[in-house]
N, C-alpha and C. Protein backbone atom coordinates (compact mmCIF):
# COMPACT_ATOMS: atom_id res chain seq x y z
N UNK A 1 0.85 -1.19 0.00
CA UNK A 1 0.00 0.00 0.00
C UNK A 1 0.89 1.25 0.00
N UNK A 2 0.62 2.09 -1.47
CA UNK A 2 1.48 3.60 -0.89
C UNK A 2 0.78 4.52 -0.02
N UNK A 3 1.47 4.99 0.01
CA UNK A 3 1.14 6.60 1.60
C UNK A 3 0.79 7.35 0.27
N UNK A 4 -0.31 8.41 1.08
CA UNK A 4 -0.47 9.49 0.11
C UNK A 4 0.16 10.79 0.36
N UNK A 5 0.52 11.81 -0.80
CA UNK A 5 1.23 12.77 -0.40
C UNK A 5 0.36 14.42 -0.56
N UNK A 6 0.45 14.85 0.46
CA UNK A 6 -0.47 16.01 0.76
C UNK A 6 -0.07 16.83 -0.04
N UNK A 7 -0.47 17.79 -0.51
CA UNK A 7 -0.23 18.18 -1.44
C UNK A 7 -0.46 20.16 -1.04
N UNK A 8 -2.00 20.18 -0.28
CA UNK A 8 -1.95 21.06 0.22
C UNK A 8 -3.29 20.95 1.34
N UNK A 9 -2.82 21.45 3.10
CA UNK A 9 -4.23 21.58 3.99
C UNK A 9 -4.87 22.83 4.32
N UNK A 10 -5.81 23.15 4.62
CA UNK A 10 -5.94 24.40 5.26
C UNK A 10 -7.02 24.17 6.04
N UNK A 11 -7.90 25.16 6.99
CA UNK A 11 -9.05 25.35 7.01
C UNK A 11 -10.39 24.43 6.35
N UNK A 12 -10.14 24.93 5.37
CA UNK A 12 -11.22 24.29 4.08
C UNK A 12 -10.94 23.63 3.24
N UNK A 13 -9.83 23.39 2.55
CA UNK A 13 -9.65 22.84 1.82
C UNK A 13 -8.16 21.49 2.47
N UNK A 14 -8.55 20.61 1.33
CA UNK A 14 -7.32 19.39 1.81
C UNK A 14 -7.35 18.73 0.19
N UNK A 15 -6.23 18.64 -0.33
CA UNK A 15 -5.82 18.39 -0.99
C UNK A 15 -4.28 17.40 -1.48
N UNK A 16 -4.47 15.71 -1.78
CA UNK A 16 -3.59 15.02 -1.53
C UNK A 16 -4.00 14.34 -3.13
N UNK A 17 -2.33 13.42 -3.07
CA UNK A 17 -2.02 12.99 -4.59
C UNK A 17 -1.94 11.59 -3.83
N UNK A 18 -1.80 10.12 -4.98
CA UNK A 18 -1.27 9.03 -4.29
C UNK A 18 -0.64 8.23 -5.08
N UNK A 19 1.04 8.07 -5.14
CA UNK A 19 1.64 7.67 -5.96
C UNK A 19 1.21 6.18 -6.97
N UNK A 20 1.46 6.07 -8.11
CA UNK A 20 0.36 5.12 -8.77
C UNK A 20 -0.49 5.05 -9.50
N UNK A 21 -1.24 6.54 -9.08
CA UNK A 21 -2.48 6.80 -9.49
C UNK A 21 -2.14 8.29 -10.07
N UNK A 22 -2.55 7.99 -11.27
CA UNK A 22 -3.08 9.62 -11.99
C UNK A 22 -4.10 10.42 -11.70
N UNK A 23 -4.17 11.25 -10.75
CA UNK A 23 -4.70 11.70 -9.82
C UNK A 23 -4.57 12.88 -8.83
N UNK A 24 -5.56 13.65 -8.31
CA UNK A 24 -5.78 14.61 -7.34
C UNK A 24 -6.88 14.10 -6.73
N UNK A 25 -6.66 14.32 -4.83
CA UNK A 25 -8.05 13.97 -4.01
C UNK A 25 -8.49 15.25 -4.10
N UNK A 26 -9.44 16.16 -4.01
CA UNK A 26 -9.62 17.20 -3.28
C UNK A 26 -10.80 17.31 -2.69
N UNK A 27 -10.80 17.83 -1.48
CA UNK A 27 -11.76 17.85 -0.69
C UNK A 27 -12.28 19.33 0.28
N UNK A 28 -13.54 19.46 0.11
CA UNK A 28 -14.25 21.05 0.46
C UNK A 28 -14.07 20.68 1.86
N UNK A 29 -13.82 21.11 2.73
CA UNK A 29 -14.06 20.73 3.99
C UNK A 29 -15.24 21.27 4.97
N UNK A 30 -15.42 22.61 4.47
CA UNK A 30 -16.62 23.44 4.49
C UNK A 30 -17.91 23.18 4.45
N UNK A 31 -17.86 22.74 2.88
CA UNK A 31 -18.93 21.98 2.36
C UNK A 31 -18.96 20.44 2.45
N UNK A 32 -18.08 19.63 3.13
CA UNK A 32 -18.66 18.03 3.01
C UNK A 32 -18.35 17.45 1.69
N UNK A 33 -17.97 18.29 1.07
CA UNK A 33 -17.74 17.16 -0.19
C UNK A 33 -16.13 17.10 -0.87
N UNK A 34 -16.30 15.97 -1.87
CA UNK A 34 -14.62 15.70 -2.17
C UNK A 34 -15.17 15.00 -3.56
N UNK A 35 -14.01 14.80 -4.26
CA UNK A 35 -13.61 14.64 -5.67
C UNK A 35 -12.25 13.99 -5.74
N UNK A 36 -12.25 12.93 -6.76
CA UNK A 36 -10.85 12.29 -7.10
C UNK A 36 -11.26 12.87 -8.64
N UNK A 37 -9.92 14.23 -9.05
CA UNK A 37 -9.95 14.22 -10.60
C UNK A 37 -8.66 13.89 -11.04
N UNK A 38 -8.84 13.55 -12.05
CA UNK A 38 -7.93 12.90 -13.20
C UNK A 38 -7.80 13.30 -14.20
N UNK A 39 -7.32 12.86 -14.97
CA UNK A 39 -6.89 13.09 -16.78
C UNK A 39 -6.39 14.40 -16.39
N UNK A 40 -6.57 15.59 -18.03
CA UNK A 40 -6.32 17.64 -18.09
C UNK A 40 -6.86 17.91 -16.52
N UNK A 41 -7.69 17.80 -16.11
CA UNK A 41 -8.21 18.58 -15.22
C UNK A 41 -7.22 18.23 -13.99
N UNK A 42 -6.67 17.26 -13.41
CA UNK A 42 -5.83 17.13 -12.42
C UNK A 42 -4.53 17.75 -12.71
N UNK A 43 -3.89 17.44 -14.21
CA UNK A 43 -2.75 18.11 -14.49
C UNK A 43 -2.84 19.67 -14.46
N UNK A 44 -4.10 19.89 -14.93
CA UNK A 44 -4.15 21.23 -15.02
C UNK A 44 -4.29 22.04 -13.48
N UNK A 45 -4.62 21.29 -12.59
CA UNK A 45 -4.61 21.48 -11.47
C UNK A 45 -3.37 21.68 -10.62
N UNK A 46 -2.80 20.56 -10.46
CA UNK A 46 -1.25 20.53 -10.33
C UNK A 46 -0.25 21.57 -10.71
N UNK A 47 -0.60 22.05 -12.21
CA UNK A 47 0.25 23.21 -12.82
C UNK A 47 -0.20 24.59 -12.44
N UNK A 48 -1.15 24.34 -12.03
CA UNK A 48 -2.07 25.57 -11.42
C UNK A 48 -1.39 26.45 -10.34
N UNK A 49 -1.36 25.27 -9.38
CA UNK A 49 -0.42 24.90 -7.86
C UNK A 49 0.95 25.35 -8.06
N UNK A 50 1.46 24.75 -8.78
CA UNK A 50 3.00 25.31 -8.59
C UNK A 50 2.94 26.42 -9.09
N UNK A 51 2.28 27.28 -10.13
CA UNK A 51 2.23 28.25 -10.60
C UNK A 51 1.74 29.50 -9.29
N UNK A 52 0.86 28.78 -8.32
CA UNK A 52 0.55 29.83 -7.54
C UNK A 52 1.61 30.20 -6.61
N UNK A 53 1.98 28.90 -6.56
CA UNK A 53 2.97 28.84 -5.18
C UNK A 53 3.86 29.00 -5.55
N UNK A 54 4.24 29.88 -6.78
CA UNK A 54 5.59 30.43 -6.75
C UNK A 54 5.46 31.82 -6.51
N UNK A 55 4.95 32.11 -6.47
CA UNK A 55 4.43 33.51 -5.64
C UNK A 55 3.95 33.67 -4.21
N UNK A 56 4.20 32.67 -3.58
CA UNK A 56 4.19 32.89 -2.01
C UNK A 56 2.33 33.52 -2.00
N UNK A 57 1.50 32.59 -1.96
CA UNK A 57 0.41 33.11 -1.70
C UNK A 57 0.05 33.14 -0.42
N UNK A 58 -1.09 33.84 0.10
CA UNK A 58 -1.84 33.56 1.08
C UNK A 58 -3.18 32.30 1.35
N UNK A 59 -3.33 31.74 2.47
CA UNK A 59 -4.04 30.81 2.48
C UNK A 59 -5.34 30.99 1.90
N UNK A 60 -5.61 32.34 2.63
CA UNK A 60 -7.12 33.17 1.45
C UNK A 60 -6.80 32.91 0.26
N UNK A 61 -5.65 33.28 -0.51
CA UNK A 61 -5.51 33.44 -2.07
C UNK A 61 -5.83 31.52 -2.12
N UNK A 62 -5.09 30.99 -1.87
CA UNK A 62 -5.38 29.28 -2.05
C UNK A 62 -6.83 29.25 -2.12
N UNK A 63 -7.45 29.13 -1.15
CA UNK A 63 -8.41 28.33 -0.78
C UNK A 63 -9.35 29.62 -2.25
N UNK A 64 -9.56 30.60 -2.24
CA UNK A 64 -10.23 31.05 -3.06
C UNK A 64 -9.77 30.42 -4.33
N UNK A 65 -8.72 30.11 -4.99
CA UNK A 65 -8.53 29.44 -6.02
C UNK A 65 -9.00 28.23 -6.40
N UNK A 66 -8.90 27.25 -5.24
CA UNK A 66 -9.62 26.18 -5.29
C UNK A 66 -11.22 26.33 -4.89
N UNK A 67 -11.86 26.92 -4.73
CA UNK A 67 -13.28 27.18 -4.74
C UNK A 67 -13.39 27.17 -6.49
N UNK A 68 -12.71 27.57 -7.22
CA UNK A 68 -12.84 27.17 -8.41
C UNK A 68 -13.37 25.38 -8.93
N UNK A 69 -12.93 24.85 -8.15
CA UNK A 69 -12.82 23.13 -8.69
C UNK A 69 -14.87 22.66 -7.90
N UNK A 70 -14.96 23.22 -6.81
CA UNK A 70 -15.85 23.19 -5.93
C UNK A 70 -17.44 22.21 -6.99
N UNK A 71 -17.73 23.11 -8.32
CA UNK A 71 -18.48 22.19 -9.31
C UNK A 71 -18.61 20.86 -9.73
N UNK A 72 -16.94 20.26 -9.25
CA UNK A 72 -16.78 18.74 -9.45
C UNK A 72 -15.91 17.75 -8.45
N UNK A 73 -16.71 18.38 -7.13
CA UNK A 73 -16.44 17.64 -6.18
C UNK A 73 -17.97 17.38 -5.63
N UNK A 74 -18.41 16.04 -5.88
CA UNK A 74 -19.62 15.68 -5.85
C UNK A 74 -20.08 14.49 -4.94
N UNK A 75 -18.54 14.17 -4.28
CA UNK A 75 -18.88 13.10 -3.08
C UNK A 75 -18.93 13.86 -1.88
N UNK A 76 -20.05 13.17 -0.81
CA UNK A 76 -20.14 13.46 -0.01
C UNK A 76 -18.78 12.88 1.12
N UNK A 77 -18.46 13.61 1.28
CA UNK A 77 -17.65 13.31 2.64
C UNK A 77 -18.28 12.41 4.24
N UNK A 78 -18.17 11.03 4.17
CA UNK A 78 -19.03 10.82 5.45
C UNK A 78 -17.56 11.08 6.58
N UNK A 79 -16.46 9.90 6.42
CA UNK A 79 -15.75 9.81 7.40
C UNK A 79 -13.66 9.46 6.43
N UNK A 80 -13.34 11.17 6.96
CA UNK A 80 -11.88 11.58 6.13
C UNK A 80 -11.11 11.78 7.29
């Protein structure tokens, strides 16, 4: 079994990868719900990320960025 690697936590948002798998978890924490995306949309995600975080953001600036994805995270969260 691999370990998964966090990728990013906050407040509201939690966001982890898991080697193996082509893949992003992300999860609203706010709202109860979570999403495993894949294919463009995870890469594009990923490139997103390093792109932000090379600018030293704020956790506000994060988490408002990822409120973007919020449309296709459609599982309910019972127990994370």
């Amino acid at each position: 079994m691999n370990a998964m690697n966090v990728l990013y936590d906050s407040k509201h948002f939690y966001m982890a990868e898991f080697p193996g798998w082509e893949g992003i978890e992300l999860v609203d924490k706010s709202a109860g719900r979570g999403g495993f995306l894949e294919g463009d949309v995870a890469l594009k995600l990923r490139a997103s990320m390093l792109n932000l975080f090379s600018d030293s953001p704020s956790v506000e600036s994060v988490d408002e960025f990822l409120e973007a994805y919020d449309a296709l995270l459609n599982n309910p969260i019972i127990l994370h």
